[in-house]
N, C-alpha and C. Protein backbone atom coordinates (compact mmCIF):
# COMPACT_ATOMS: atom_id res chain seq x y z
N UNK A 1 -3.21 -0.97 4.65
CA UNK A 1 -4.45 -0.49 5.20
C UNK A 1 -5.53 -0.55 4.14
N UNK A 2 -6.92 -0.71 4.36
CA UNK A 2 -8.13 -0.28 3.76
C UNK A 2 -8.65 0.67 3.77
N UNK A 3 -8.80 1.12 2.79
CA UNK A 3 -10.31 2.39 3.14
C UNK A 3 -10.66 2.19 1.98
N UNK A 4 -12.23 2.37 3.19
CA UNK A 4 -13.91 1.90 2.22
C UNK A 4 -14.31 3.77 2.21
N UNK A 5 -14.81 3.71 0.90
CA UNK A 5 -15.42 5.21 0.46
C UNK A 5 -17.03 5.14 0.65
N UNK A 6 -17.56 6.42 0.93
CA UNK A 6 -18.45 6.48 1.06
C UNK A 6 -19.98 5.82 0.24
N UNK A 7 -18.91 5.63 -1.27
CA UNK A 7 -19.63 5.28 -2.03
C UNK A 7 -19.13 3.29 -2.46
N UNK A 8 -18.71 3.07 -1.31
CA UNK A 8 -18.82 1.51 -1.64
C UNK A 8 -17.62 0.89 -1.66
N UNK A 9 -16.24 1.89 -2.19
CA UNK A 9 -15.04 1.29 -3.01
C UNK A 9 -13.99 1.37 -1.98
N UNK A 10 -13.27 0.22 -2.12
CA UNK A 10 -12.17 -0.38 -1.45
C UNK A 10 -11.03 0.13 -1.92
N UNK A 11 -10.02 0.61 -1.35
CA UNK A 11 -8.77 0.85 -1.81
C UNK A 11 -7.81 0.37 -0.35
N UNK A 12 -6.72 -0.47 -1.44
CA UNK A 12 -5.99 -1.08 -0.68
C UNK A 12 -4.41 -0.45 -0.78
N UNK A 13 -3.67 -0.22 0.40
CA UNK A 13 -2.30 0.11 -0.18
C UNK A 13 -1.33 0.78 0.99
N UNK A 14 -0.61 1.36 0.65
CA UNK A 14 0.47 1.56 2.18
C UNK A 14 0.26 3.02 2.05
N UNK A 15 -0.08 3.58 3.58
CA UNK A 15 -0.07 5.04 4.23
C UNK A 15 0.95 5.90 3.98
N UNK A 16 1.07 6.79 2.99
CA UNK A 16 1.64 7.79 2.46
C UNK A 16 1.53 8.66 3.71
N UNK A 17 0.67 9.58 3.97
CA UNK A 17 0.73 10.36 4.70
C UNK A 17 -0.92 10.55 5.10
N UNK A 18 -1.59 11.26 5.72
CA UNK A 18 -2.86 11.40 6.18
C UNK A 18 -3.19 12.86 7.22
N UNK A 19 -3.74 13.63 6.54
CA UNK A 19 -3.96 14.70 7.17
C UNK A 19 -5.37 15.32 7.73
N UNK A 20 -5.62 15.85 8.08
CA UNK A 20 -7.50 16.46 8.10
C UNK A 20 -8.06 16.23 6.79
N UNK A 21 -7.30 16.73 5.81
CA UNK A 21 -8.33 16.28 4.45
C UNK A 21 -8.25 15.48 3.50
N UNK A 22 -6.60 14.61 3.44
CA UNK A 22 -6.80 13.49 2.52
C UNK A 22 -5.73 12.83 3.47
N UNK A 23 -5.92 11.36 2.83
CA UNK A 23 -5.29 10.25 3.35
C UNK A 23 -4.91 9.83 1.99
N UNK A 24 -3.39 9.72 1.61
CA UNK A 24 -2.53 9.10 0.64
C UNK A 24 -1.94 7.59 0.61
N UNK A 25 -2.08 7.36 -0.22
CA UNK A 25 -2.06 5.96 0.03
C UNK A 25 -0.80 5.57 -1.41
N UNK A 26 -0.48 4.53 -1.50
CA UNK A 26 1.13 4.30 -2.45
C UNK A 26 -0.19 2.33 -2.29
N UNK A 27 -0.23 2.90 -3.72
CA UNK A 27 -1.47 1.37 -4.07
C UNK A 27 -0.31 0.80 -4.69
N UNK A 28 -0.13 -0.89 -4.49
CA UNK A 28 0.94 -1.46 -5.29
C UNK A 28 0.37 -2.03 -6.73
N UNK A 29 1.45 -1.84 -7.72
CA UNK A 29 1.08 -1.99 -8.79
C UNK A 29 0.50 -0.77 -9.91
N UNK A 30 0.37 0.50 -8.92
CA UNK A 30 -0.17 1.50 -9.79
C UNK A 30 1.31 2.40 -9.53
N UNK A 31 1.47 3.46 -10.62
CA UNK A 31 2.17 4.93 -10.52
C UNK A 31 2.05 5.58 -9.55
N UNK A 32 2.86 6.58 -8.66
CA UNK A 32 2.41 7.38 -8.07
C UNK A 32 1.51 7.02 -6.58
N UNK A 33 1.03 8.14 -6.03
CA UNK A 33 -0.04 7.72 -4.91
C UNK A 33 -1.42 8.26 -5.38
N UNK A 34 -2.22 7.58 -4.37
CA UNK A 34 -3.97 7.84 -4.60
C UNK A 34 -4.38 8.48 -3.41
N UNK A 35 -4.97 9.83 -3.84
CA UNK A 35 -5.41 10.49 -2.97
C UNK A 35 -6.86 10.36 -2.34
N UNK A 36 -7.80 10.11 -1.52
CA UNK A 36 -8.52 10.09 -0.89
C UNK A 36 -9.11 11.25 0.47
N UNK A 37 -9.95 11.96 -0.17
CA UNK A 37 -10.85 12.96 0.76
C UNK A 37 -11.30 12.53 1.23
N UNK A 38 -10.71 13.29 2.84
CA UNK A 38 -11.47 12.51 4.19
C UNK A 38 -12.70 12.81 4.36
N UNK A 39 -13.50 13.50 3.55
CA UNK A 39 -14.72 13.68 3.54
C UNK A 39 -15.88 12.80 2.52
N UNK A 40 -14.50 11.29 2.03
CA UNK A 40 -15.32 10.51 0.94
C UNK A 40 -14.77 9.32 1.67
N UNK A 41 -14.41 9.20 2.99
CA UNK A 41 -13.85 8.16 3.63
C UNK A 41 -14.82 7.87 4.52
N UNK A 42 -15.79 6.13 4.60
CA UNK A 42 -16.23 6.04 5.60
C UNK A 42 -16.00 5.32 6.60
N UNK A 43 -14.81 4.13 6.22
CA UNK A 43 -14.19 3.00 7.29
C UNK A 43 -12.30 3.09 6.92
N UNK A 44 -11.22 3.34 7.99
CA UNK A 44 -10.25 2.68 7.64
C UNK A 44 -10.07 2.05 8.95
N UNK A 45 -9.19 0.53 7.61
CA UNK A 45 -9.24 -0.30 8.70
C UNK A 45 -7.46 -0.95 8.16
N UNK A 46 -7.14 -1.17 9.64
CA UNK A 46 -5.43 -1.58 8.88
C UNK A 46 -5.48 -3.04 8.65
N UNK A 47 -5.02 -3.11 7.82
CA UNK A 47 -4.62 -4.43 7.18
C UNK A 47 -3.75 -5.76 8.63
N UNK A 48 -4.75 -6.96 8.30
CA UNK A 48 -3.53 -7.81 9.32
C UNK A 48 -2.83 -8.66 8.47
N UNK A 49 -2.76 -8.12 7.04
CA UNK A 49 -1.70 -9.07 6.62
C UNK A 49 -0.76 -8.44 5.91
N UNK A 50 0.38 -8.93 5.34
CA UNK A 50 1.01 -8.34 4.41
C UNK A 50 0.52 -8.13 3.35
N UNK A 51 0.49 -7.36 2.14
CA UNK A 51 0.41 -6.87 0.39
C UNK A 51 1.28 -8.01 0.11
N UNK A 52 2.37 -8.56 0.90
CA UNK A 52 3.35 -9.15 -0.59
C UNK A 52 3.19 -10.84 -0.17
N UNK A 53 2.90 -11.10 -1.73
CA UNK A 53 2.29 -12.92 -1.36
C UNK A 53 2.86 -13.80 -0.74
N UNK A 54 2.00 -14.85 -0.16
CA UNK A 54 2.54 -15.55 0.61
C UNK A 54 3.92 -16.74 -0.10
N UNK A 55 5.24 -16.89 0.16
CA UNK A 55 5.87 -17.60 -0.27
C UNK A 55 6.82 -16.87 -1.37
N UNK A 56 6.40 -15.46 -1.71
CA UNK A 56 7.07 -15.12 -2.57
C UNK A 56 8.77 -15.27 -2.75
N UNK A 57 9.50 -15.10 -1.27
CA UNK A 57 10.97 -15.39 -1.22
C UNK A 57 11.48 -16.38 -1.51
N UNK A 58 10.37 -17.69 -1.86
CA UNK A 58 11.01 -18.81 -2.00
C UNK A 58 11.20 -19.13 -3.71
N UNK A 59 10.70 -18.10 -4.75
CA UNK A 59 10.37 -18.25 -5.77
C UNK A 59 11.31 -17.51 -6.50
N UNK A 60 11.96 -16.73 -5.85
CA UNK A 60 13.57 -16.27 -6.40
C UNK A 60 14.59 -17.32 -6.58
N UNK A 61 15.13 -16.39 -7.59
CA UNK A 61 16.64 -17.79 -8.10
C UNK A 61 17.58 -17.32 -7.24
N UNK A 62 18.26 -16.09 -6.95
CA UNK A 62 19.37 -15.36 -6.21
C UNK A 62 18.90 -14.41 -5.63
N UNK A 63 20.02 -14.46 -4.71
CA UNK A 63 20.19 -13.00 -3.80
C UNK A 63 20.39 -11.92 -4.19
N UNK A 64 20.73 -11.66 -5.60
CA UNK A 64 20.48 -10.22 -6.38
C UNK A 64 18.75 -10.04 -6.40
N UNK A 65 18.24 -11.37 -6.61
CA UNK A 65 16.45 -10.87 -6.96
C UNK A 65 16.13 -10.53 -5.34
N UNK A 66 16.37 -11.54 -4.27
CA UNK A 66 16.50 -10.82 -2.79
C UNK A 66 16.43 -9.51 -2.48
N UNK A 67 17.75 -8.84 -3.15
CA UNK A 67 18.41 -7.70 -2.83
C UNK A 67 17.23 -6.71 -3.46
N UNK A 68 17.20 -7.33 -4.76
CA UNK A 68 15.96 -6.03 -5.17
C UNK A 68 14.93 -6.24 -4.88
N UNK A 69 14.30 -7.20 -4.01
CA UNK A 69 13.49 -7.14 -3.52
C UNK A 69 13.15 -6.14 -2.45
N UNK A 70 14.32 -6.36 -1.26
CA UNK A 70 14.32 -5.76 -0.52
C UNK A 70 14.28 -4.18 -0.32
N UNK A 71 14.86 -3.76 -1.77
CA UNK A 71 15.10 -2.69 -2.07
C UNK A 71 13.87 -1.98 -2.33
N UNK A 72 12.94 -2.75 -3.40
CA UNK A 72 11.76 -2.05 -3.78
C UNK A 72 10.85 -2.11 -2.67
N UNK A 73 10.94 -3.09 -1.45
CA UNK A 73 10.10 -2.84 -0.28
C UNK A 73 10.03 -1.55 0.60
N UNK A 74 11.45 -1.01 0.82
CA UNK A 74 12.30 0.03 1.32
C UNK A 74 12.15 0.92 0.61
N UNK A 75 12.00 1.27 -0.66
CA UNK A 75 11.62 2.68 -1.23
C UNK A 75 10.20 2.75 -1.47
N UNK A 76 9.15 1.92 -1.02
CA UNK A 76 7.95 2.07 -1.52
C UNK A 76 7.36 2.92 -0.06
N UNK A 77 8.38 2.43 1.14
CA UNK A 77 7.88 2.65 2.30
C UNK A 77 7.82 4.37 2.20
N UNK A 78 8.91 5.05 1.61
CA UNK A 78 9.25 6.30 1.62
C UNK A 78 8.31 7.25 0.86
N UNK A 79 7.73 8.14 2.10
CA UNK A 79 6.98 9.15 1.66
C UNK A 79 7.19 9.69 0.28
């Protein structure tokens, strides 16, 4: 998903959780999640594509890099 802030800035990343006053987001590539006050939120908009690049499965050597792939997809999903 996207969300544009009131003040201009884009943040891109997968829906943690979202309540009346913040919307959490799990940004890839950073620590942790990014919190966002719904009172500094002026557009979300969901993403129509995937975060993970195009072709990336074909650029693995084995099914162990597969496996952890799959793996780090599956725990990123988790609240």
């Amino acid at each position: 998903m996207n969300v544009y802030t009131v003040n201009g800035k884009q943040i891109t990343g997968i829906r943690v959780s979202e309540d009346d006053d913040e919307i959490v987001l799990r940004v890839p590539g950073q620590v942790g999640v990014t919190k966002i006050a719904q009172e500094d939120v002026d557009e979300v908009v969901e993403s129509k594509v995937s975060l993970m690049p195009a072709g990336l499965t074909t650029q693995l050597k084995n099914r162990g890099e597969f496996d952890d792939l799959m793996k780090y997809v599956l725990e990123t999903r988790k609240p």
